[in-house]
N, C-alpha and C. Protein backbone atom coordinates (compact mmCIF):
# COMPACT_ATOMS: atom_id res chain seq x y z
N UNK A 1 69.81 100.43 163.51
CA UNK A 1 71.04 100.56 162.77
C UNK A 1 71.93 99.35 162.99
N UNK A 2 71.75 98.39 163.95
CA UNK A 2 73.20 97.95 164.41
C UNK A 2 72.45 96.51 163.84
N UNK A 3 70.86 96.12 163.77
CA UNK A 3 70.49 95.47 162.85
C UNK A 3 71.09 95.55 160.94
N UNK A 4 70.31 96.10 160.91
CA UNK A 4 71.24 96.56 159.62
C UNK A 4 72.68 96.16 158.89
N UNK A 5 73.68 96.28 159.88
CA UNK A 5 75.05 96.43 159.80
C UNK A 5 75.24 94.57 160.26
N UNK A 6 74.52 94.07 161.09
CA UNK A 6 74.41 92.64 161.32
C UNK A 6 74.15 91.96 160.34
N UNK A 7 73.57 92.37 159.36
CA UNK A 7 72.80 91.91 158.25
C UNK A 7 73.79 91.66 157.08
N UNK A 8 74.95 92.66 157.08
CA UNK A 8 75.60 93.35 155.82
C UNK A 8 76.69 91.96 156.34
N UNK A 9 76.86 91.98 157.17
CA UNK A 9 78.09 91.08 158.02
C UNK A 9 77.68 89.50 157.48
N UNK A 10 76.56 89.26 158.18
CA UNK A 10 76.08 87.95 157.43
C UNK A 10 76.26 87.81 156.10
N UNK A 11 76.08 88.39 155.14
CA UNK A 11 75.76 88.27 153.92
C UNK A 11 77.02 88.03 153.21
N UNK A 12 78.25 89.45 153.88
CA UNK A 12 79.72 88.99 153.95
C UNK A 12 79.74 87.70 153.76
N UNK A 13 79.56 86.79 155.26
CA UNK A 13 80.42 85.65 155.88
C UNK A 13 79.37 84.88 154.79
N UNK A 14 78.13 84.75 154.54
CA UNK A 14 77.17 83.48 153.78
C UNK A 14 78.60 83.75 151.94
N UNK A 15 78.61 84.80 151.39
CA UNK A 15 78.96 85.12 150.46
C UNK A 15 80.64 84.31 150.47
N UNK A 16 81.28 84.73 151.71
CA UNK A 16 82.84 83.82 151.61
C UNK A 16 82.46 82.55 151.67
N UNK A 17 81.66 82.02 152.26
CA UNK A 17 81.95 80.61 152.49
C UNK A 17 81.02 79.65 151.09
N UNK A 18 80.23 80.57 150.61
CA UNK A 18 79.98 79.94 149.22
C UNK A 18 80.58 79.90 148.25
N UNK A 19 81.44 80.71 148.45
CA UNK A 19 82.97 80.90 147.14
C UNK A 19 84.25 80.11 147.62
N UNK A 20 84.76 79.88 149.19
CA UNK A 20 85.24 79.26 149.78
C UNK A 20 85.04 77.45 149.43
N UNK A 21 83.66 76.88 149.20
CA UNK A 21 83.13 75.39 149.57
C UNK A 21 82.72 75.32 148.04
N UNK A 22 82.66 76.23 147.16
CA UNK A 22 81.70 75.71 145.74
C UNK A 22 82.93 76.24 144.76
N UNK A 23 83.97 77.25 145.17
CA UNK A 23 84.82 77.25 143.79
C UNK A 23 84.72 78.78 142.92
N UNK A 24 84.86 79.02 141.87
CA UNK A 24 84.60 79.82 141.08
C UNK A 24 83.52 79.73 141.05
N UNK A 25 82.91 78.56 139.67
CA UNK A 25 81.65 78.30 138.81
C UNK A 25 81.93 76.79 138.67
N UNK A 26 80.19 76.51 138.73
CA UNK A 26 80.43 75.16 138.28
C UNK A 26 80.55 74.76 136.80
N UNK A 27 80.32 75.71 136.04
CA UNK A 27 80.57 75.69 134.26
C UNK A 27 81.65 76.48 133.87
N UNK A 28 82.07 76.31 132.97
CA UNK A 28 83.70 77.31 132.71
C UNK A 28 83.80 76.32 131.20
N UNK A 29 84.30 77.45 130.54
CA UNK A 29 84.94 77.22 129.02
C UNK A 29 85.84 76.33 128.79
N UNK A 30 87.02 75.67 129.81
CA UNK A 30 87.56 74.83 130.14
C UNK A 30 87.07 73.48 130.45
N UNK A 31 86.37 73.69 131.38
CA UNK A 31 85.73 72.17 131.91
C UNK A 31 84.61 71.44 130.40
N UNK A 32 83.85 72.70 130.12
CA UNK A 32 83.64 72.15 128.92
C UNK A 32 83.80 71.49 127.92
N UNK A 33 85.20 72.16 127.25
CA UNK A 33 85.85 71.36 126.57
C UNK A 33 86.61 70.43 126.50
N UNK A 34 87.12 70.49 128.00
CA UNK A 34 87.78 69.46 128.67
C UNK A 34 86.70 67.96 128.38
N UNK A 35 85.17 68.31 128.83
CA UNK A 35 84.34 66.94 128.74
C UNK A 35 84.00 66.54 127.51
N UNK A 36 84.41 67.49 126.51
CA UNK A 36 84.04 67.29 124.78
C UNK A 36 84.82 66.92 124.51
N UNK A 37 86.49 66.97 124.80
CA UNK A 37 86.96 66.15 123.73
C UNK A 37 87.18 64.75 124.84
N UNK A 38 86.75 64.77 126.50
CA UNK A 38 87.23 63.36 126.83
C UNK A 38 86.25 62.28 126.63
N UNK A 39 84.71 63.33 126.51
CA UNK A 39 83.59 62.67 126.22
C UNK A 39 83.98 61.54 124.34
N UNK A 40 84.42 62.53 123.60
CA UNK A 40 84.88 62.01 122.29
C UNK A 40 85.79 60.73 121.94
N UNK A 41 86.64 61.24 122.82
CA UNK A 41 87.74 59.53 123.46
C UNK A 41 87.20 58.62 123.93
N UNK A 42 86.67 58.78 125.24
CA UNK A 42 85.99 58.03 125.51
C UNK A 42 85.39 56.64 124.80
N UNK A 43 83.95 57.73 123.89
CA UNK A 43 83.16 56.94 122.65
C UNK A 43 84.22 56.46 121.76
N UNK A 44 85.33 56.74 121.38
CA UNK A 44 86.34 56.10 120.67
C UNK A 44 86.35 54.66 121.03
N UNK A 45 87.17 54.90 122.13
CA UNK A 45 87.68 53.78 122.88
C UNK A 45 86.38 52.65 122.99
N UNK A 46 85.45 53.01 123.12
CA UNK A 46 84.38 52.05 123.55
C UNK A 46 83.55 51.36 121.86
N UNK A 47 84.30 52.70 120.95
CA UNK A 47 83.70 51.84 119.98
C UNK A 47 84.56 50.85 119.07
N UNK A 48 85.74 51.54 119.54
CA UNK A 48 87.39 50.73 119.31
C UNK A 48 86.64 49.39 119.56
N UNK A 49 86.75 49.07 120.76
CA UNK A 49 86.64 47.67 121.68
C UNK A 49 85.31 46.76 121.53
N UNK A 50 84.20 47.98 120.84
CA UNK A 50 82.88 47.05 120.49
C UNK A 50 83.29 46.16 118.95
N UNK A 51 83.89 47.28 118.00
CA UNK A 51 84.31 46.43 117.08
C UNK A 51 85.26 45.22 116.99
N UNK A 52 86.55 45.22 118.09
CA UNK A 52 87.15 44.47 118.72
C UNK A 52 86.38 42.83 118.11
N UNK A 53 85.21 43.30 119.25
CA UNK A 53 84.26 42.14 119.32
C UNK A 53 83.93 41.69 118.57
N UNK A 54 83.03 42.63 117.80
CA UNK A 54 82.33 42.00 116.60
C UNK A 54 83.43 41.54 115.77
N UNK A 55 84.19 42.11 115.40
CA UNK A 55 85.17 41.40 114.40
C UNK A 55 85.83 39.81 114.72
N UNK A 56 85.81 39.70 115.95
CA UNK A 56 86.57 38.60 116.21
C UNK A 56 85.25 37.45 116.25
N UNK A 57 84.14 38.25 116.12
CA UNK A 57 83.04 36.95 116.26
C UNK A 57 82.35 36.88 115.33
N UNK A 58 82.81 37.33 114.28
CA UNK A 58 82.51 37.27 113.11
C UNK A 58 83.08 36.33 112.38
N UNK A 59 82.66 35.35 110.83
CA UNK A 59 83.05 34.44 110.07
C UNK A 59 84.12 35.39 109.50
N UNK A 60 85.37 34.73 108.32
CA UNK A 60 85.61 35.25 107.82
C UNK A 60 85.34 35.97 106.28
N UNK A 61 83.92 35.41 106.12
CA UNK A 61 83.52 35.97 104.63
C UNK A 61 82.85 37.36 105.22
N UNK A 62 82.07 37.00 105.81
CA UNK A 62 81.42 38.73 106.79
C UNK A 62 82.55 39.34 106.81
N UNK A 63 84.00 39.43 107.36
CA UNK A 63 85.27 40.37 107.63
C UNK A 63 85.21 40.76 106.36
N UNK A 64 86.07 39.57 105.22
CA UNK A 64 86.14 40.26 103.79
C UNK A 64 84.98 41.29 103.21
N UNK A 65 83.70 40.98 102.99
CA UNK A 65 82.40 41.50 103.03
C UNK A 65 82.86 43.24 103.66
N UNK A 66 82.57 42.92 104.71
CA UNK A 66 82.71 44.51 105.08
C UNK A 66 84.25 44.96 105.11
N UNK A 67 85.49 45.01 104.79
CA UNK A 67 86.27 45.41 104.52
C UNK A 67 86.45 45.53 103.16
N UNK A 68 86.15 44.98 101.99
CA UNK A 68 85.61 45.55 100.39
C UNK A 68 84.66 46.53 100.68
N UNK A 69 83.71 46.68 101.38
CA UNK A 69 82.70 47.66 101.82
C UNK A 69 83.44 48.95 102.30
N UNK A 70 84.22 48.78 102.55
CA UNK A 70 84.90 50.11 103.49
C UNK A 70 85.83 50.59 102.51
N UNK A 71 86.73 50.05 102.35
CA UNK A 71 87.83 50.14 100.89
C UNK A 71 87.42 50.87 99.93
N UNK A 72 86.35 49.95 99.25
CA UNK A 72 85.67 50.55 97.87
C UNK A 72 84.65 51.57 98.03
N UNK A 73 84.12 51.81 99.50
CA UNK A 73 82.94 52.51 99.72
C UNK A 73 81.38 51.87 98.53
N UNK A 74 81.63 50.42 98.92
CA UNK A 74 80.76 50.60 97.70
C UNK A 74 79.53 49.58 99.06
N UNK A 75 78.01 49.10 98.49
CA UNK A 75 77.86 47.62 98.80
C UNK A 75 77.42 46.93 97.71
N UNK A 76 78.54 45.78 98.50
CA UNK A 76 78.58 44.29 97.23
C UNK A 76 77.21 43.34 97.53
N UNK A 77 76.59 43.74 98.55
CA UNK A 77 75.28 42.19 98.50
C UNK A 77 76.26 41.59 98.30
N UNK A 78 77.35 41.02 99.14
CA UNK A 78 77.53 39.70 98.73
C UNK A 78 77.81 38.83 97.35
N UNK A 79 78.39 39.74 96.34
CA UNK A 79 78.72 39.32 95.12
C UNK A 79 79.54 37.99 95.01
N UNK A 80 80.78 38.61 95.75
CA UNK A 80 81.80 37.21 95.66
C UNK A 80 81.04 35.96 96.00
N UNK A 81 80.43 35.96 96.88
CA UNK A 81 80.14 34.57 97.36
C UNK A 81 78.69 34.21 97.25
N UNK A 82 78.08 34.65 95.87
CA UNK A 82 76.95 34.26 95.31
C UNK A 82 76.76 34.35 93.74
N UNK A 83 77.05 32.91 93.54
CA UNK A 83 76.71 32.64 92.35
C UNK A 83 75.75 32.89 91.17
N UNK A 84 74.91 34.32 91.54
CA UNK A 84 73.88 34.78 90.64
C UNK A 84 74.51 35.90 89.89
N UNK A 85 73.53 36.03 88.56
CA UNK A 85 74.11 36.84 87.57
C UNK A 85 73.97 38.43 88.21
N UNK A 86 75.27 39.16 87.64
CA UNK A 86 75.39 40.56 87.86
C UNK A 86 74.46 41.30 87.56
N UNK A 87 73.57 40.94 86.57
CA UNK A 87 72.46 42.39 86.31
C UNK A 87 71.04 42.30 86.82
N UNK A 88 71.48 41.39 88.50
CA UNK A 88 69.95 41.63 88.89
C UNK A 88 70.63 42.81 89.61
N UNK A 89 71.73 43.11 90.28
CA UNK A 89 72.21 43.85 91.50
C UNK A 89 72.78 45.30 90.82
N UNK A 90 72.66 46.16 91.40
CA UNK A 90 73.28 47.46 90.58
C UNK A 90 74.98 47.28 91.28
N UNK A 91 75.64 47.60 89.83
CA UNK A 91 77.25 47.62 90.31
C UNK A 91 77.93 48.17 91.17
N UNK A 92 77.20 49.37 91.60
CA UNK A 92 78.30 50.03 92.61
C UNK A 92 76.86 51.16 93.35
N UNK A 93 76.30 51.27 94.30
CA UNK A 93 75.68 51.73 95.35
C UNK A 93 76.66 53.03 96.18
N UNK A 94 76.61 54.01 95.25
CA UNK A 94 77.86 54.72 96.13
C UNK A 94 76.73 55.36 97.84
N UNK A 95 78.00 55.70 98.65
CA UNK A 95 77.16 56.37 99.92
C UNK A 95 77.78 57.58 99.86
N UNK A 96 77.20 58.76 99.06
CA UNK A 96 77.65 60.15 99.40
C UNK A 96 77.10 60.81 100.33
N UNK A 97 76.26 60.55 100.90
CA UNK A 97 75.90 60.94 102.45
C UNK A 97 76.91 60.67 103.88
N UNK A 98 77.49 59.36 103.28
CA UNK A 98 78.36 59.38 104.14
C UNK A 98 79.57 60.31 104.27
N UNK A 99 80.44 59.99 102.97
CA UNK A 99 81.47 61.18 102.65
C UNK A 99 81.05 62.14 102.77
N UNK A 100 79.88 62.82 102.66
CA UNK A 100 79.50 64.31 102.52
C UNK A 100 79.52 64.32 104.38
N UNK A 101 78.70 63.97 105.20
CA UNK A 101 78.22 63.63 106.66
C UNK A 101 80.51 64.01 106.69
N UNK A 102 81.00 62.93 106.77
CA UNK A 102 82.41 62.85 106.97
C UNK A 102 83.29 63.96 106.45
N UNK A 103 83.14 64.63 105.35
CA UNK A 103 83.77 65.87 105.08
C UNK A 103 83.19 66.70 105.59
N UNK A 104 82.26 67.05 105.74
CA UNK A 104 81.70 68.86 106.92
C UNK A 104 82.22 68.24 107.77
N UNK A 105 81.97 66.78 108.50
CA UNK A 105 82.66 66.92 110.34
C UNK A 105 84.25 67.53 110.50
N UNK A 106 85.27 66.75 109.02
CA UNK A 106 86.27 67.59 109.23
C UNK A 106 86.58 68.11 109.11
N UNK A 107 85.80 68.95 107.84
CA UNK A 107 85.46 70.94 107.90
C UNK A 107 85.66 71.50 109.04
N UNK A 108 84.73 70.83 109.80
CA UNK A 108 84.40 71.78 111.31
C UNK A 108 85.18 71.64 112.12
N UNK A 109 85.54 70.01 112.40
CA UNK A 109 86.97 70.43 113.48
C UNK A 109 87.84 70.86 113.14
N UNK A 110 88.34 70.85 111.96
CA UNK A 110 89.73 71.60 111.40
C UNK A 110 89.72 73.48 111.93
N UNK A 111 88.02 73.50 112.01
CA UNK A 111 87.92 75.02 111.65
C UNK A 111 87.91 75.50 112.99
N UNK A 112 87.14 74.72 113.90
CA UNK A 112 86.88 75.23 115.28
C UNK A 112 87.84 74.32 116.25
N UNK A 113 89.14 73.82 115.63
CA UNK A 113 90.26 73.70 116.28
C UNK A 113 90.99 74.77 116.77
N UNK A 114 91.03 75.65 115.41
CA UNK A 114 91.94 76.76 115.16
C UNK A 114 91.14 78.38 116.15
N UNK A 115 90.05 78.20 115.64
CA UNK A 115 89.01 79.41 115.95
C UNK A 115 88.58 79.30 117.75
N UNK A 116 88.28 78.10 118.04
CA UNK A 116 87.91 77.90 119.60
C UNK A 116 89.53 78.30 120.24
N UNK A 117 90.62 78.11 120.47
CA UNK A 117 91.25 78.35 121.25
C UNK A 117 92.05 79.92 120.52
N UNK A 118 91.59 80.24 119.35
CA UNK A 118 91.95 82.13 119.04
C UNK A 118 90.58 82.61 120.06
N UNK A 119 89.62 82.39 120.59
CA UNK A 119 88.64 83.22 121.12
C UNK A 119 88.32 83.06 122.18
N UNK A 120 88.93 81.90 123.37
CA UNK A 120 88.82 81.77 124.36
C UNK A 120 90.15 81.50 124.96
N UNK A 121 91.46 82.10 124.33
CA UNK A 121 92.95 81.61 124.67
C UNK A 121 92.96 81.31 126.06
N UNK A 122 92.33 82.96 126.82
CA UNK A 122 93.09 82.62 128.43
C UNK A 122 91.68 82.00 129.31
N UNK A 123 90.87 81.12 128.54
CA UNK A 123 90.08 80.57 129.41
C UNK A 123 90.29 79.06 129.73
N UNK A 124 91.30 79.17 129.15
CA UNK A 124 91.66 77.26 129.42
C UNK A 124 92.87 77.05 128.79
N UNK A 125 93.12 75.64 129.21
CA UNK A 125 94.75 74.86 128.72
C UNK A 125 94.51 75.01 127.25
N UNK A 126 95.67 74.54 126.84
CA UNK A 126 95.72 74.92 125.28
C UNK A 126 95.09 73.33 124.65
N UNK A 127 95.70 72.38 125.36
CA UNK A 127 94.37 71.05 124.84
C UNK A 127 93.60 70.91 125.26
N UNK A 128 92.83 71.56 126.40
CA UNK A 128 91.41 71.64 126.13
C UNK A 128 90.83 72.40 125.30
N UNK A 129 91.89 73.19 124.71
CA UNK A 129 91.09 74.29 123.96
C UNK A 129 90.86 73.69 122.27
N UNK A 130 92.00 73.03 121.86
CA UNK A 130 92.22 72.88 121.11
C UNK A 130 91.68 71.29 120.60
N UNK A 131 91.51 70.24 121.54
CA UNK A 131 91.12 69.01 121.26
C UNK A 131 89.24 69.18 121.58
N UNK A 132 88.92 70.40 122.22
CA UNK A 132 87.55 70.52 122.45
C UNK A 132 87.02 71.09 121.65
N UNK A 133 87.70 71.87 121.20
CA UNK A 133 87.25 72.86 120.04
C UNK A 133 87.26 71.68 118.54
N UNK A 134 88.04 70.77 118.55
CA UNK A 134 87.78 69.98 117.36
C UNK A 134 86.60 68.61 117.51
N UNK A 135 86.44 68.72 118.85
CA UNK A 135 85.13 67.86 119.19
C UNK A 135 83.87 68.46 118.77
N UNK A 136 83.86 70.10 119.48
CA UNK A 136 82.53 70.70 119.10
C UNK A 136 82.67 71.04 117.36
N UNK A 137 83.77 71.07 117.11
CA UNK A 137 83.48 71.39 115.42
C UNK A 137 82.81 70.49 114.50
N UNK A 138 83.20 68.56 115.18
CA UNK A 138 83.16 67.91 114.39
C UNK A 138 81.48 67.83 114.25
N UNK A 139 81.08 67.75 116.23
CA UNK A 139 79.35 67.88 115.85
C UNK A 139 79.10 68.85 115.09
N UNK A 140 79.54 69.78 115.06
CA UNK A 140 78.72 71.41 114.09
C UNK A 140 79.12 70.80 112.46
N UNK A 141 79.60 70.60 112.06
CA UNK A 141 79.92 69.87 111.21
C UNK A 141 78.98 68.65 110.12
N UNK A 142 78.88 67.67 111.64
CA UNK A 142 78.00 66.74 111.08
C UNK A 142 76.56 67.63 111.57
N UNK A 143 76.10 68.33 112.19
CA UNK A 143 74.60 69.07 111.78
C UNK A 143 74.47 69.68 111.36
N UNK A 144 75.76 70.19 110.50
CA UNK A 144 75.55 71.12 109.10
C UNK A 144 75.30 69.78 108.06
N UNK A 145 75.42 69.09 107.96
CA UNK A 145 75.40 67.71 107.06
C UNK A 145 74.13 67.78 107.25
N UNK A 146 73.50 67.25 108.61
CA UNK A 146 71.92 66.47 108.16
C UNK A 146 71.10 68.02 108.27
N UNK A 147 71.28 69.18 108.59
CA UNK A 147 70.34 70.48 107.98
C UNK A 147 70.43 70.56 106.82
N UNK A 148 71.89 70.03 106.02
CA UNK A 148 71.53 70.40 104.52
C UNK A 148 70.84 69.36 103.85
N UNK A 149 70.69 67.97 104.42
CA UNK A 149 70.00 66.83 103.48
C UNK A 149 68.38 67.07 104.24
N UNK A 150 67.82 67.64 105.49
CA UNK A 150 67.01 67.58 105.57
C UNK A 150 66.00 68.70 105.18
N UNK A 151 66.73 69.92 104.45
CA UNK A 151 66.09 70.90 103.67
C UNK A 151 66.46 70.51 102.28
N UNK A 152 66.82 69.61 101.93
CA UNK A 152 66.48 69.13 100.31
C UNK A 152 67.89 68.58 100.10
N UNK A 153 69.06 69.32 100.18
CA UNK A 153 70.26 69.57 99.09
C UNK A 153 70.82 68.16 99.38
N UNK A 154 70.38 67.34 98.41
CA UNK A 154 70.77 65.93 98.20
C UNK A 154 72.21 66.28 97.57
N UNK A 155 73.59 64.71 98.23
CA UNK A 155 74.60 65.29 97.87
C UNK A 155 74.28 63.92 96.02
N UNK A 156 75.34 64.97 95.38
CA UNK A 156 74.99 64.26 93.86
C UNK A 156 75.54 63.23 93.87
N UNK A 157 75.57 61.97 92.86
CA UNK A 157 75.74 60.68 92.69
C UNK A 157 76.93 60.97 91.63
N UNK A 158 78.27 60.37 92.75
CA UNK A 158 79.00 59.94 90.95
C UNK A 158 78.94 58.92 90.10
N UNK A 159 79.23 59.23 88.64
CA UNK A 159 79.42 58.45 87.68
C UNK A 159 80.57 57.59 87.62
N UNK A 160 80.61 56.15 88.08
CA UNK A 160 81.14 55.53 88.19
C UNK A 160 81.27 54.77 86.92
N UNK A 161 82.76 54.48 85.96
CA UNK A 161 82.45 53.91 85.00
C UNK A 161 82.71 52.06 85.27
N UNK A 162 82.02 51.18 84.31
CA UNK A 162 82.00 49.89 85.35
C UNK A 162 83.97 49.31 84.48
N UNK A 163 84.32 49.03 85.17
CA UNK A 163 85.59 48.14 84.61
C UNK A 163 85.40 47.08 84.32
N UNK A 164 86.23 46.59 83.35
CA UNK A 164 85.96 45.34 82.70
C UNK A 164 87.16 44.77 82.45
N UNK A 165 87.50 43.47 82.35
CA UNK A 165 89.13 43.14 82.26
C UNK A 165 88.48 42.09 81.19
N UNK A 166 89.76 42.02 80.14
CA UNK A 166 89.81 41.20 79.17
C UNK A 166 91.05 40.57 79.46
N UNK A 167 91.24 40.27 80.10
CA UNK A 167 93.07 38.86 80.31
C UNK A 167 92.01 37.14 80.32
């Protein structure tokens, strides 16, 4: 018997001092989202500062080049600064994969901004809840994008009409 009761005692003292030296849990709804949205900054910041680079070591026809690219969403091949006729190149190359990819991501964080911290209120700060919850939305988001292009549902092409100036 007095084995026994030695036993119960140990298990006590092993049981405090593992809750004592390790914490709650090493995973929690908090820490989570806490690393999703700092994980997200983070990649910001680092891709902030890669472009930094490239931009500054770049010519300035490449800058113009990809800033008409971004603007217009279109690609120019290099129109302006090549003297060949317009109807080898198609006029406007839209990327609706991209916009489509870019609208579900902010579908999702908008959605699981709001929804992640209504369903886990008292498990964390309110910006982890709320800046994590728009991290995990934005991924759910963009892999609702490539599940829908990789089961078929191509996004459609608009009709772009071409402009023409007579001055």
């Amino acid at each position: 018997m007095s084995s026994s009761a030695e036993d119960v005692v140990d298990l006590e003292h092993v049981r405090l001092a593992d809750t004592q030296y390790l914490g709650k849990g090493h995973l929690s709804v908090n820490r989570l989202l806490r690393a999703t949205w700092l994980g997200g900054a983070a990649g910001i910041a680092a891709g902030g500062a890669l472009e930094y680079v490239r931009s500054s070591n770049s010519s300035s026809q490449t800058l113009l080049s990809r800033r008409l690219r971004a603007v217009y969403n279109v690609l120019l091949l290099s129109l302006i600064f090549v003297s060949q006729s317009l109807t080898r190149y198609p006029p406007l190359l839209s990327q609706t994969d991209s916009l489509r990819a870019d609208d579900h991501a902010t579908i999702g964080a908008l959605l699981c901004a709001v929804l992640i911290p209504t369903i886990f209120w008292r498990r964390g700060t309110a910006v982890h809840l709320i800046f994590g919850g728009a991290g995990l939305g934005t991924a759910a988001g963009y892999f609702t994008h490539v599940a829908r292009s990789a089961s078929g549902d191509v996004p459609t092409k608009p009709i772009v009409s071409q402009i023409t100036s007579d001055s």
